[in-house]
Protein backbone atom coordinates (compact mmCIF):
# COMPACT_ATOMS: atom_id res chain seq x y z
CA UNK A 1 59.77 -56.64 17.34
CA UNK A 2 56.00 -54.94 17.53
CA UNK A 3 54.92 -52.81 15.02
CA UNK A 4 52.51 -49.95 15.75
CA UNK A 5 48.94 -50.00 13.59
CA UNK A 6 47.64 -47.18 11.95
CA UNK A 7 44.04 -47.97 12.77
CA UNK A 8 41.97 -47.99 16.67
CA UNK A 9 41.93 -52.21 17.77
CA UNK A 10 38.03 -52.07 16.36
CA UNK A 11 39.30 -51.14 12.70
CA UNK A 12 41.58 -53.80 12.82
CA UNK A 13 40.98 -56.57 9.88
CA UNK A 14 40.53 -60.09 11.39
CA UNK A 15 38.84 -63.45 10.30
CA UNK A 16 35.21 -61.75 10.98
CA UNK A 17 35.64 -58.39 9.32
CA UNK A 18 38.30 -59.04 6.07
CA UNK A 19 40.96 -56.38 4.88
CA UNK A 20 38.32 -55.35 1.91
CA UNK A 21 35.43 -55.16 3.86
CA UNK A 22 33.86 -51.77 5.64
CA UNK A 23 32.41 -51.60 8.65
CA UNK A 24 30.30 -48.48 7.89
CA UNK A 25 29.28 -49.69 4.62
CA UNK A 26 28.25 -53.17 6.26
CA UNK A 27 26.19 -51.66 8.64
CA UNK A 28 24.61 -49.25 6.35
CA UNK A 29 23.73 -51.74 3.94
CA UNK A 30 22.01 -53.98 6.76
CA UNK A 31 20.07 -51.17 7.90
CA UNK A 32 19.09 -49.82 4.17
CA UNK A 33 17.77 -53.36 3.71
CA UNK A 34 15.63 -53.97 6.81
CA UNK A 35 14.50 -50.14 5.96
CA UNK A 36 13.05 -51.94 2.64
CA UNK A 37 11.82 -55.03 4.67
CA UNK A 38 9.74 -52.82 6.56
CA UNK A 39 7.90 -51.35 3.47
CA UNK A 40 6.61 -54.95 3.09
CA UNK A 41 6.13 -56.57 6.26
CA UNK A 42 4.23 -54.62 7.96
CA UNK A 43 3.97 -51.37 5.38
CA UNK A 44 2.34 -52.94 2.53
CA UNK A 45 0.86 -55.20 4.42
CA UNK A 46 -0.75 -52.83 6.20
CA UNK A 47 -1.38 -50.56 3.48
CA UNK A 48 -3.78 -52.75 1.79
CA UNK A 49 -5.21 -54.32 4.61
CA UNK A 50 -6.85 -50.69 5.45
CA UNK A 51 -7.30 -50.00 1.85
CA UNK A 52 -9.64 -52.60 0.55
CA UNK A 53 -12.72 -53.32 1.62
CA UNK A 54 -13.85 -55.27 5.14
CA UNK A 55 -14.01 -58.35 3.88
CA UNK A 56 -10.81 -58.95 2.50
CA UNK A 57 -8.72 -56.78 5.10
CA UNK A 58 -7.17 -60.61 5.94
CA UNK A 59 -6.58 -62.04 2.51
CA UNK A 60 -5.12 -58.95 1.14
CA UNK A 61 -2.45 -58.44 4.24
CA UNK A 62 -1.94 -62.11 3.99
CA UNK A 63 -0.62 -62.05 0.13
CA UNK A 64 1.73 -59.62 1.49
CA UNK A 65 3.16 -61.87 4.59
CA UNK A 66 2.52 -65.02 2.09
CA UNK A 67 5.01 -63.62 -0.73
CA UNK A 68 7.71 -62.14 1.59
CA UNK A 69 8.02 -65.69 3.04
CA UNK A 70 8.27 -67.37 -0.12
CA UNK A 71 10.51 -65.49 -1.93
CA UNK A 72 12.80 -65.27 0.74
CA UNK A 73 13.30 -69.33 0.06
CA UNK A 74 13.65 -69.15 -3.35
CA UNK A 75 15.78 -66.34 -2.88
CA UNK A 76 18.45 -68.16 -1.40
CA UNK A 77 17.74 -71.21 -3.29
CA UNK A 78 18.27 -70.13 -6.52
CA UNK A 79 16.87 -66.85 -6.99
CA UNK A 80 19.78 -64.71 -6.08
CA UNK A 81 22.21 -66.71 -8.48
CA UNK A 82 19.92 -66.58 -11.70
CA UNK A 83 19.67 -62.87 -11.28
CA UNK A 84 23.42 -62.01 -9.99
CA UNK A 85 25.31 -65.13 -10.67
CA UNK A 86 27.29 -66.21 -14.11
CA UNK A 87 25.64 -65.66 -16.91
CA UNK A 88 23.45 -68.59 -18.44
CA UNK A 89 22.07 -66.53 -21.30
CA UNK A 90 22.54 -62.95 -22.11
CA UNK A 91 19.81 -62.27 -19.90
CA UNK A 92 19.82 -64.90 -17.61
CA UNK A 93 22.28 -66.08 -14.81
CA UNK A 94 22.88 -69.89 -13.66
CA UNK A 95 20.54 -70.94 -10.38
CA UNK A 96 22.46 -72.17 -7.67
CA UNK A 97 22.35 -71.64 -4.28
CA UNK A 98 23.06 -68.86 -1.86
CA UNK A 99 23.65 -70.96 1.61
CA UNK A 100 27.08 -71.92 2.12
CA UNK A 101 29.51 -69.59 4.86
CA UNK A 102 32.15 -70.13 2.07
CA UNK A 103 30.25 -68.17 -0.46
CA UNK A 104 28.01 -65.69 1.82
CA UNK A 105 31.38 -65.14 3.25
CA UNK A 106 33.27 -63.98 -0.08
CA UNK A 107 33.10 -60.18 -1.17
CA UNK A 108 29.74 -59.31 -2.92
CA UNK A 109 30.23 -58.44 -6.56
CA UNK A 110 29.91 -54.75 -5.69
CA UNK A 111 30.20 -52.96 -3.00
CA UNK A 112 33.13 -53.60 0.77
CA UNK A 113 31.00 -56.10 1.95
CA UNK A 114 30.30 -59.91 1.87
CA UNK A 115 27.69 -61.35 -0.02
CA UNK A 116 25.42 -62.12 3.00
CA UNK A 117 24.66 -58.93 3.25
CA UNK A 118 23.81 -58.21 -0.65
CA UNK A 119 21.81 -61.44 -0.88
CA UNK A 120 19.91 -60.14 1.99
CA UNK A 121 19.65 -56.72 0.04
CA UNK A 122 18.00 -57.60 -3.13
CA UNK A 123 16.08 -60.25 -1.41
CA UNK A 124 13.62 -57.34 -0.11
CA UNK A 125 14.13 -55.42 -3.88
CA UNK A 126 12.75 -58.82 -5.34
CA UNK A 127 9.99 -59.34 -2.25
CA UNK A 128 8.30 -56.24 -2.63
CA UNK A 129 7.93 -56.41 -6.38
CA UNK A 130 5.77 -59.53 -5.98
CA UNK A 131 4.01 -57.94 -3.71
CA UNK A 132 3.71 -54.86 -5.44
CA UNK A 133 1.93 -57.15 -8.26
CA UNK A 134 -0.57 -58.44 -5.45
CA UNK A 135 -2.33 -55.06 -5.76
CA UNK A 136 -3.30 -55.15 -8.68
CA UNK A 137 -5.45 -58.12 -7.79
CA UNK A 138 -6.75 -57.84 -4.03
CA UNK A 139 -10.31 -59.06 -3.68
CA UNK A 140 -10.66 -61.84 -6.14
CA UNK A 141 -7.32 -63.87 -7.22
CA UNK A 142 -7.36 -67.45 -5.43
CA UNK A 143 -4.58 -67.19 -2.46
CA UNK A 144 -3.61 -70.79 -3.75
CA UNK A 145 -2.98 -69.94 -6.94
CA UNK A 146 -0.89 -66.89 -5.59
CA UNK A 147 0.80 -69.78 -4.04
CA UNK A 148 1.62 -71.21 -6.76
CA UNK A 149 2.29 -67.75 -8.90
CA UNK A 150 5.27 -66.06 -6.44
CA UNK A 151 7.63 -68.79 -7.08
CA UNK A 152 7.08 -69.38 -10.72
CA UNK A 153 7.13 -65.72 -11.74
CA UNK A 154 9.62 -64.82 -9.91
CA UNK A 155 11.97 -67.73 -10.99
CA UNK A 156 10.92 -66.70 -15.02
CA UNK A 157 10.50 -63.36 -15.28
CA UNK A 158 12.13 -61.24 -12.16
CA UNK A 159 15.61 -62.85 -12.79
CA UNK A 160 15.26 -61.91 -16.40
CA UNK A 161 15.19 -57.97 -15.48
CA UNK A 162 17.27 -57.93 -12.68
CA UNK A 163 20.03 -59.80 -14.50
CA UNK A 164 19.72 -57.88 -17.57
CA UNK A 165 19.48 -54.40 -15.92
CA UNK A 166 21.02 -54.61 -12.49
CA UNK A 167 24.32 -57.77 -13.16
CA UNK A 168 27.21 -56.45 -14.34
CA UNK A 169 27.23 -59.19 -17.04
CA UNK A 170 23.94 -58.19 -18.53
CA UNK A 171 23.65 -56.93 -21.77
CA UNK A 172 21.41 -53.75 -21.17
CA UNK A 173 23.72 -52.90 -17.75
CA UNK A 174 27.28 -53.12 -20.03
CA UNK A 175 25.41 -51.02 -22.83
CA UNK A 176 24.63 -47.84 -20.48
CA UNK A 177 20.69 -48.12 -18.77
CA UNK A 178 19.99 -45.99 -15.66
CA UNK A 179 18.01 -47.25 -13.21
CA UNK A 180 19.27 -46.61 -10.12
CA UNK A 181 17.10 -48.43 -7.36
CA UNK A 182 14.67 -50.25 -9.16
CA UNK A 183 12.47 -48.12 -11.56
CA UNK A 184 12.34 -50.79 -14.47
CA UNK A 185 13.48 -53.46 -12.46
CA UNK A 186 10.93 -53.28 -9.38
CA UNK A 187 8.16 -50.70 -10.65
CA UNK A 188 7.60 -50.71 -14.40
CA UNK A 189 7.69 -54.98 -13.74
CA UNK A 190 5.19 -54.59 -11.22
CA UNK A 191 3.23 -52.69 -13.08
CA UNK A 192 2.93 -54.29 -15.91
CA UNK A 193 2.64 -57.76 -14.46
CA UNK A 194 0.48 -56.65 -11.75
CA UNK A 195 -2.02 -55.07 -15.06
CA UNK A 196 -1.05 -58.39 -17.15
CA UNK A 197 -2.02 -61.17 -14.36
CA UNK A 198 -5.72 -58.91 -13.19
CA UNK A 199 -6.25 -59.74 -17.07
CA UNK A 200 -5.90 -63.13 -16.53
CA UNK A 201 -7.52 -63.57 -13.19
CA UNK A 202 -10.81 -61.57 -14.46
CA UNK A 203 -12.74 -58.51 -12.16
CA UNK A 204 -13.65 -58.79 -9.24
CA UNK A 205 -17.87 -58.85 -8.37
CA UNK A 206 -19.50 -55.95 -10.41
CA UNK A 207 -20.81 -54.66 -7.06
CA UNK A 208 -17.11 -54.23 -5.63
CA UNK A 209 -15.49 -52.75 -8.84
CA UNK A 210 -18.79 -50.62 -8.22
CA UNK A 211 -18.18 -50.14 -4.30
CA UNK A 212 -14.73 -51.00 -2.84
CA UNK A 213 -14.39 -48.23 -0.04
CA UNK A 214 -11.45 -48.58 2.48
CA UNK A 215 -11.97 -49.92 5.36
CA UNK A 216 -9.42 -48.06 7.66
CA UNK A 217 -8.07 -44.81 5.92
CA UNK A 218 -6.06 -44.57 9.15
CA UNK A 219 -4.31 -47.94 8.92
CA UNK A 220 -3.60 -46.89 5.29
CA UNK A 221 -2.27 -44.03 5.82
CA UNK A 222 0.30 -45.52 8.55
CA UNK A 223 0.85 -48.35 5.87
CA UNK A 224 2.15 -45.73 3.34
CA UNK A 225 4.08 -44.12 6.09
CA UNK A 226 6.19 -46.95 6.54
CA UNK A 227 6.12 -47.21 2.64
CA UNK A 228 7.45 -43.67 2.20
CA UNK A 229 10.22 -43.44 5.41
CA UNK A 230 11.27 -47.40 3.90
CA UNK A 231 12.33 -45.27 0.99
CA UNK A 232 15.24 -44.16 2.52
CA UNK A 233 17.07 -47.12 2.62
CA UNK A 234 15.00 -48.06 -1.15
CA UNK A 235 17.54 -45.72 -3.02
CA UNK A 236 20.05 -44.62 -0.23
CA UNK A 237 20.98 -47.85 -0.23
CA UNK A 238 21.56 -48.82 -3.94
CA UNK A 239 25.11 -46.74 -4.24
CA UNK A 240 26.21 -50.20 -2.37
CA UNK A 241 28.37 -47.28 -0.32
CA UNK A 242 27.33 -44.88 2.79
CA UNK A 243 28.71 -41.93 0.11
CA UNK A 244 27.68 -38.50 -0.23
CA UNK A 245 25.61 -40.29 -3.28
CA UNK A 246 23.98 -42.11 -0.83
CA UNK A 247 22.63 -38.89 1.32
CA UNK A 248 21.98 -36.99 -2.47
CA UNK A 249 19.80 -40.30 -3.15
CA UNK A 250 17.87 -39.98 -0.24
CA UNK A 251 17.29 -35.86 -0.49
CA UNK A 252 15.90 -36.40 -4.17
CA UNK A 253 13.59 -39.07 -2.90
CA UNK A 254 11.72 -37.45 -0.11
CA UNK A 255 11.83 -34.04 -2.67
CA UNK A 256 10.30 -35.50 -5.24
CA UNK A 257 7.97 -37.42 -3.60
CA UNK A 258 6.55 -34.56 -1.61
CA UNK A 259 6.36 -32.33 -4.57
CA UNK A 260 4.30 -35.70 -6.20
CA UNK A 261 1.90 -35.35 -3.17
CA UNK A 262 1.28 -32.11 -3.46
CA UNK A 263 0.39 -31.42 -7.08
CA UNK A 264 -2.07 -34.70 -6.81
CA UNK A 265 -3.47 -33.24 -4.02
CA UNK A 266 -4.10 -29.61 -5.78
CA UNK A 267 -5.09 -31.76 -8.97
CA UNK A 268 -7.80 -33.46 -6.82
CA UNK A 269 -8.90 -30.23 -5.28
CA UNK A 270 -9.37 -28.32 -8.88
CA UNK A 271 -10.78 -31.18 -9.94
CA UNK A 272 -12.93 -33.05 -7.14
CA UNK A 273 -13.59 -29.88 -5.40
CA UNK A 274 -11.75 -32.27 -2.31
CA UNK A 275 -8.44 -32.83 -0.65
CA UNK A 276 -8.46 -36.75 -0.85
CA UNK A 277 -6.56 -38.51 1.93
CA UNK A 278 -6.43 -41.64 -0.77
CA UNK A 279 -5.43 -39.70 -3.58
CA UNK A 280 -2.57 -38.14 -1.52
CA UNK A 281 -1.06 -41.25 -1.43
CA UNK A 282 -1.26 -42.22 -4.77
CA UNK A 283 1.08 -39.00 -5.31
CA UNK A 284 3.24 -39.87 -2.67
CA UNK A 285 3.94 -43.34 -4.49
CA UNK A 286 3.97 -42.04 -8.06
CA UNK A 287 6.79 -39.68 -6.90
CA UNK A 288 8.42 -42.28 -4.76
CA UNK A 289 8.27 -44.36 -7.89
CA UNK A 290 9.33 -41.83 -10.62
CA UNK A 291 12.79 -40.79 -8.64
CA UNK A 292 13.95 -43.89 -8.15
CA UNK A 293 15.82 -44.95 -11.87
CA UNK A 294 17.53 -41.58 -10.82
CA UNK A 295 17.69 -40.76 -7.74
CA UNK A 296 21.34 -40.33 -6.78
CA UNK A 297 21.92 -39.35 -10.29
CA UNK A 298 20.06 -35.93 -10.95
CA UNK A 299 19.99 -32.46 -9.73
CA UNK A 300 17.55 -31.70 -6.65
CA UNK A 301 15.96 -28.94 -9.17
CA UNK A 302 15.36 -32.03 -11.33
CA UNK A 303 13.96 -33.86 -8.25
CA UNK A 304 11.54 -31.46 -8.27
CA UNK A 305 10.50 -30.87 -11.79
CA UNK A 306 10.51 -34.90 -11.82
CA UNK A 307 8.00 -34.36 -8.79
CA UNK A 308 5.79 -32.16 -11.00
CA UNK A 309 5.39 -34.87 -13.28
CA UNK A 310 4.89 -37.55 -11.70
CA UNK A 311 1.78 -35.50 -9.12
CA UNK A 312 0.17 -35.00 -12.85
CA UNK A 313 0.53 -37.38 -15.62
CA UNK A 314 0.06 -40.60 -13.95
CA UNK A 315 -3.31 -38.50 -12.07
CA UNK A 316 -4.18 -37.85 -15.58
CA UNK A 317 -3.87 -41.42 -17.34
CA UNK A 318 -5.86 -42.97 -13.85
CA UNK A 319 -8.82 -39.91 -13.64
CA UNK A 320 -9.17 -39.06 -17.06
CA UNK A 321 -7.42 -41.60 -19.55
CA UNK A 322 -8.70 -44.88 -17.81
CA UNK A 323 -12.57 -43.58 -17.48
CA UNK A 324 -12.42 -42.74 -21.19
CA UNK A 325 -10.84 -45.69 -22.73
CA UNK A 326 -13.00 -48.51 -22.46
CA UNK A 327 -10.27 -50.91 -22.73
CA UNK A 328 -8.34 -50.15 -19.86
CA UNK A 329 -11.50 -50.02 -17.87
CA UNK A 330 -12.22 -53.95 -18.42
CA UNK A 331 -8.96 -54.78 -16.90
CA UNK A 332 -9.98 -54.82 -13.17
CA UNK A 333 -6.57 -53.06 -11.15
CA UNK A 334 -7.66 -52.84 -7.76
CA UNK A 335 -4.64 -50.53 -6.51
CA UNK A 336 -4.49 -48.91 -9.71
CA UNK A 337 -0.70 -50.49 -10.28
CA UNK A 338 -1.16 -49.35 -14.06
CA UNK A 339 -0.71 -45.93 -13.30
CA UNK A 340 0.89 -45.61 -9.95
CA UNK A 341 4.11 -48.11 -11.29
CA UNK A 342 3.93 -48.78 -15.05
CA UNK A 343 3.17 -45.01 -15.95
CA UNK A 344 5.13 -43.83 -13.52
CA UNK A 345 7.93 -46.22 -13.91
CA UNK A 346 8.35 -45.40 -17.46
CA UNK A 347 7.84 -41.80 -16.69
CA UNK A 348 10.99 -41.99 -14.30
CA UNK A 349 12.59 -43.60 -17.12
CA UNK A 350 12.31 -40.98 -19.52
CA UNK A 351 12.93 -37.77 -17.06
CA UNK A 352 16.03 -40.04 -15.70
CA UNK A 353 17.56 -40.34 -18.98
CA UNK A 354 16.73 -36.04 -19.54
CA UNK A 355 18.18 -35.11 -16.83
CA UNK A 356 21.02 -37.45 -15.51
CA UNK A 357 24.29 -35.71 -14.69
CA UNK A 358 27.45 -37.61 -15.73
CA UNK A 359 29.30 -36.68 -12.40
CA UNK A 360 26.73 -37.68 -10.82
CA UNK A 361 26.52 -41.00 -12.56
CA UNK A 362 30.48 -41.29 -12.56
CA UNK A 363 29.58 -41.52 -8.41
CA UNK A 364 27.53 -44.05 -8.56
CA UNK A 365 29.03 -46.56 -12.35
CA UNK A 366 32.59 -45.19 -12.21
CA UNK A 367 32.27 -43.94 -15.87
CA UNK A 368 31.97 -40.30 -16.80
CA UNK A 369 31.29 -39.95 -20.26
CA UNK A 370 29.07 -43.74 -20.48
CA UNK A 371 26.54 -42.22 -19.07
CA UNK A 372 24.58 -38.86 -19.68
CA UNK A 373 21.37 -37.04 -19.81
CA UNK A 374 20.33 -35.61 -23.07
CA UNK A 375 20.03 -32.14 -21.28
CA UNK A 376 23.25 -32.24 -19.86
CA UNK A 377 24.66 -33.02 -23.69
CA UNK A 378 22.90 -30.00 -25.18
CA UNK A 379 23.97 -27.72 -22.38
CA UNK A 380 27.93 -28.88 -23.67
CA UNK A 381 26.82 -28.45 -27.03
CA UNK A 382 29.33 -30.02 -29.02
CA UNK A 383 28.41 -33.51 -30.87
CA UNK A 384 29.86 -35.70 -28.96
CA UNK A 385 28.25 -34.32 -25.98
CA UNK A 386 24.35 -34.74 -28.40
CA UNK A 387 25.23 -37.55 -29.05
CA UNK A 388 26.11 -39.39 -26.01
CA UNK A 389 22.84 -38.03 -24.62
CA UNK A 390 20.42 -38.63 -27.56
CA UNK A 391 22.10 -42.32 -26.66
CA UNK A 392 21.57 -42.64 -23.69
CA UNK A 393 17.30 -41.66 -24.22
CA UNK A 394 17.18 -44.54 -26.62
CA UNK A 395 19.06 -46.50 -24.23
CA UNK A 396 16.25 -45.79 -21.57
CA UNK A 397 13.70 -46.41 -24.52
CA UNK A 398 14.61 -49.85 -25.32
CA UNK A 399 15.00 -50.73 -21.52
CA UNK A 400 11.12 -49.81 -21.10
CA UNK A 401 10.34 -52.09 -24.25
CA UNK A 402 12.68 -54.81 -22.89
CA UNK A 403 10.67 -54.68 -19.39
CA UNK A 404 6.97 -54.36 -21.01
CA UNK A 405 7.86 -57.30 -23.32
CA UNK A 406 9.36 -59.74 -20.88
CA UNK A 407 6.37 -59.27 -18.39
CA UNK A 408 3.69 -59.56 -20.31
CA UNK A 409 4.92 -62.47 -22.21
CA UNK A 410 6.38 -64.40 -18.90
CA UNK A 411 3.63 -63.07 -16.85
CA UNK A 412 0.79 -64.51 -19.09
CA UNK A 413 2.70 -67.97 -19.27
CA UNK A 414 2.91 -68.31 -15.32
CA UNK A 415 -0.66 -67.37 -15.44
CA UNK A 416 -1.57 -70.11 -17.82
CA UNK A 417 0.63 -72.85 -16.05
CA UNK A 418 -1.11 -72.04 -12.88
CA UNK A 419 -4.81 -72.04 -14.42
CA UNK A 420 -3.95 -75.54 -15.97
CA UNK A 421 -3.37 -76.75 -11.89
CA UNK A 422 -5.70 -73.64 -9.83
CA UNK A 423 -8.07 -71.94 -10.94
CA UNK A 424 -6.72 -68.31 -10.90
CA UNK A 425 -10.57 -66.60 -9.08
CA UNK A 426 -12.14 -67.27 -6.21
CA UNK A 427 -15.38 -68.81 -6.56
CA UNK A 428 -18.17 -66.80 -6.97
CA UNK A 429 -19.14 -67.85 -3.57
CA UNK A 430 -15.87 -66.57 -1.99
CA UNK A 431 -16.24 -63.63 -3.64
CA UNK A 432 -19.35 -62.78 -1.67
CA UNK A 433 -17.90 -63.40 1.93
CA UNK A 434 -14.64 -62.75 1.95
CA UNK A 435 -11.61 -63.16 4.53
CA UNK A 436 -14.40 -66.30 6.14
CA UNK A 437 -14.85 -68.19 3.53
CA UNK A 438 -11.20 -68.13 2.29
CA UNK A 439 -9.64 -68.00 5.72
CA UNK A 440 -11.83 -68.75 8.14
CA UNK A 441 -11.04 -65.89 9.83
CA UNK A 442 -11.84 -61.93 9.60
CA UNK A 443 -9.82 -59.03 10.34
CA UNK A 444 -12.61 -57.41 13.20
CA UNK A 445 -13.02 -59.50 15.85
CA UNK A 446 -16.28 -57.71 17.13
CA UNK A 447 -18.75 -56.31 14.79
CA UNK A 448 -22.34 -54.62 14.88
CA UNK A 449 -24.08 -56.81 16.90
CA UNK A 450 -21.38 -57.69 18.99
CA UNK A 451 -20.83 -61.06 18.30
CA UNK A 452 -17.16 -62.02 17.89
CA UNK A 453 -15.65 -65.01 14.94
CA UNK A 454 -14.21 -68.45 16.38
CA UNK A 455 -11.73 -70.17 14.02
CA UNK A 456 -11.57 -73.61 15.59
CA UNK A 457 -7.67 -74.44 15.02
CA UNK A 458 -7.45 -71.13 17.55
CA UNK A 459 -10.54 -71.60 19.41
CA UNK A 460 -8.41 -71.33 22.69
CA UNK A 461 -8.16 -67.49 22.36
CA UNK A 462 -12.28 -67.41 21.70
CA UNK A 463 -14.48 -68.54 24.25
CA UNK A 464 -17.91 -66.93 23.79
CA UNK A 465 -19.23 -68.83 20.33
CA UNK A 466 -22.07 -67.06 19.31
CA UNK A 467 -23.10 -67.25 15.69
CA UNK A 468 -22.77 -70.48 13.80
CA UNK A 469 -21.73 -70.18 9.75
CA UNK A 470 -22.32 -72.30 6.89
CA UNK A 471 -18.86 -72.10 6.09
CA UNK A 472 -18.04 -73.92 8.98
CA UNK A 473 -16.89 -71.09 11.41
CA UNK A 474 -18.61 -68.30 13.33
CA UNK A 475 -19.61 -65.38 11.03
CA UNK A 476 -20.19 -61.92 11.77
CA UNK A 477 -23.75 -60.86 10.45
């Protein structure tokens, strides 16, 4: 006896595609991660490359393809288990590994897929924040004490915040936070890492914190490209679901962080008397940055007004707060990650926790009344409603405290271990070549004069040796 099937032959569950799994969602989630892989490798990558100066256009892009590497390993190793796995300590999960078909084969704790798919997902979440932390430090930090740093800090402090904020079995997820793709997981860590470990690596040479122009505004610019378009799958991709949340994710993000662009941008103008190419893109990430604890949670007027912010008070705190307060100003932030994540990060915080909508969040948690802005409660008006909302601020307040605490405590441990093995500079000697001293190798081939750089492992592809170096490969004068 045959027995008809409601579905088409390619909907049909079998041993490669489960009863509870979705095809769509699968696929979506796949893509949504690669579209975050891309931000890194080759987006940030590229991104700083053009953005520092000549002579570390190698080293800086090299951090970048260094960390993605390396966390992708400890991902996998234990990484993924300590920050999604059973709990260890209230803000800690167990370590094991993430490598077996039977468990990459088993459905992922949320979302119709298996967890091959989410391990892959939060792999690039937990890549980029490292490398989101290398900015803060281009031009001076020793690449093998980096070495040394991506592993440990991401083993002791990462897994704290993703565990506690993002696992369903940590304590600040079950009491109610918001943050939707990674504003105090990914950003406000960065930030504040990235601000806490330039402390402990020192400045860079007074002549670069003095003179540190790009060296390809172009390349930049197509670096932060990639960063912005990567977006997409940043926060369209954290419902875990192609849903209309999904799409409403994505809208808010590209809103906001156009709106972010363009207030910098008439900010600098007012201001500088100059549209700055740079400075556009520090409002493009601030905005990027400040929608994403809320992204698929708020109203696209909120997007907006969210936008406004974020194009103003983190250009305020880096053009007029940091050049007035001497303190900031002998912490030595090369990308300016203070402002551009931490400020931002906790900015996106706060406006997240204003103007969440509890329908909105019911799409996205599965509980209405857990979780709602404090404008949303005084629009209802009763005092349940105040309450819930004046709740769920402090809520957002104590997740910021939870973040800055955690960071700069774990950060400035890692930083000690590694100074007791590496030192955490570059010599002083370093400092004053660049890429051919570290490296051996520069990021422009052919230079001034025309001469062109041999590095002898590769001295195969260069055949006309020109200038000889005292740092034992051919320099360009």
């Amino acid at each position: 006896m045959s027995f008809s099937s409601p579905f088409p032959p390619n909907l049909l569950p079998d041993e490669g595609s489960p009863e509870w799994m979705n095809k769509a969602d699968n696929a979506w989630q796949l893509v949504a991660a690669t579209l975050v892989g891309l931000q890194s490798v080759p987006g940030l990558m590229i991104l700083y490359g053009g953005a520092v100066k000549k002579k570390w256009a190698v080293n800086s892009a090299f951090m970048v393809l260094y960390a993605f590497a390396m966390v992708l390993v400890c991902w996998v190793c234990w990484g993924y288990r300590m920050s999604f796995g059973d709990e260890l300590v209230p803000v800690w999960g167990k370590g094991n590994i993430a490598l077996t078909h039977k468990y990459l084969f088993e459905q992922a704790f949320l979302g119709m897929f298996p967890n091959a798919t989410i391990v892959f997902f939060q792999f690039v979440f937990a890549a980029i924040t490292l490398i989101l932390i290398a900015g803060a430090v281009l031009g001076r930090m020793s690449f093998y004490a980096w070495m040394l740093f991506v592993p440990l800090w991401l083993t002791f402090s990462y897994t704290f915040s993703a565990f506690t904020i993002w696992s369903t079995k940590g304590w600040l997820s079950k009491m109610g936070i918001i943050d939707f793709a990674g504003g105090y997981v990914i950003h406000l860590s960065s930030g504040v890492a990235g601000y806490t470990t330039a402390y402990w690596v020192g400045p860079r040479l007074t002549k670069d914190r003095e003179n540190f122009p790009p060296n390809n505004i172009i390349m930049m610019l197509a670096g932060a490209g990639l960063l912005w378009m990567g977006w997409t799958g940043f926060n369209g991709g954290s419902p875990y679901v192609a849903s209309t949340d999904a799409s409403l994710a994505v809208l808010n993000t590209h809103v906001c962080a156009a709106t972010s662009l363009l207030i910098w941008l008439i900010l600098d103008i007012i201001f500088f008397k100059k549209p700055s190419a740079v400075g556009a893109v520090q409002g493009m990430i601030t905005g990027l940055v400040c929608i994403t604890p809320g992204a698929g949670v708020v109203q696209g007027y909120s997007a907006i007004i969210m936008g406004v912010c974020a194009g103003s008070i983190p250009w305020f705190t880096m053009m007029v707060v940091n050049k007035r307060v001497k303190l900031l100003q002998k912490v030595d932030d090369t990308m300016a990650m203070l402002h551009t994540h931490a400020v931002a990060g906790i900015l996106g915080g706060i406006l997240t926790g204003l103007f969440a909508e509890p329908h909105l969040c019911k799409l996205f948690y599965g509980s209405l009344n857990k979780y709602m802005g404090l404008f949303h409660g005084l629009r209802v008006g009763t005092s349940d409603s105040i309450r819930w909302g004046v709740r769920q601020m402090g809520i957002q307040a104590i997740g910021i405290l939870f973040v800055l605490v955690v960071n700069v405590v774990m950060t400035s441990l890692v930083c000690l271990f590694v100074r007791l093995l590496v030192p955490l500079r570059m010599t002083d000697d370093e400092l004053e070549v660049g890429d051919e001293a570290v490296h051996g190798e520069v990021a422009y081939a052919i230079s001034g004069q025309g001469e062109k750089v041999e590095i002898p492992m590769y001295s195969s592809y260069y055949n006309d040796i020109e200038t000889p170096s005292k740092y034992g490969v051919n320099s360009v004068e």
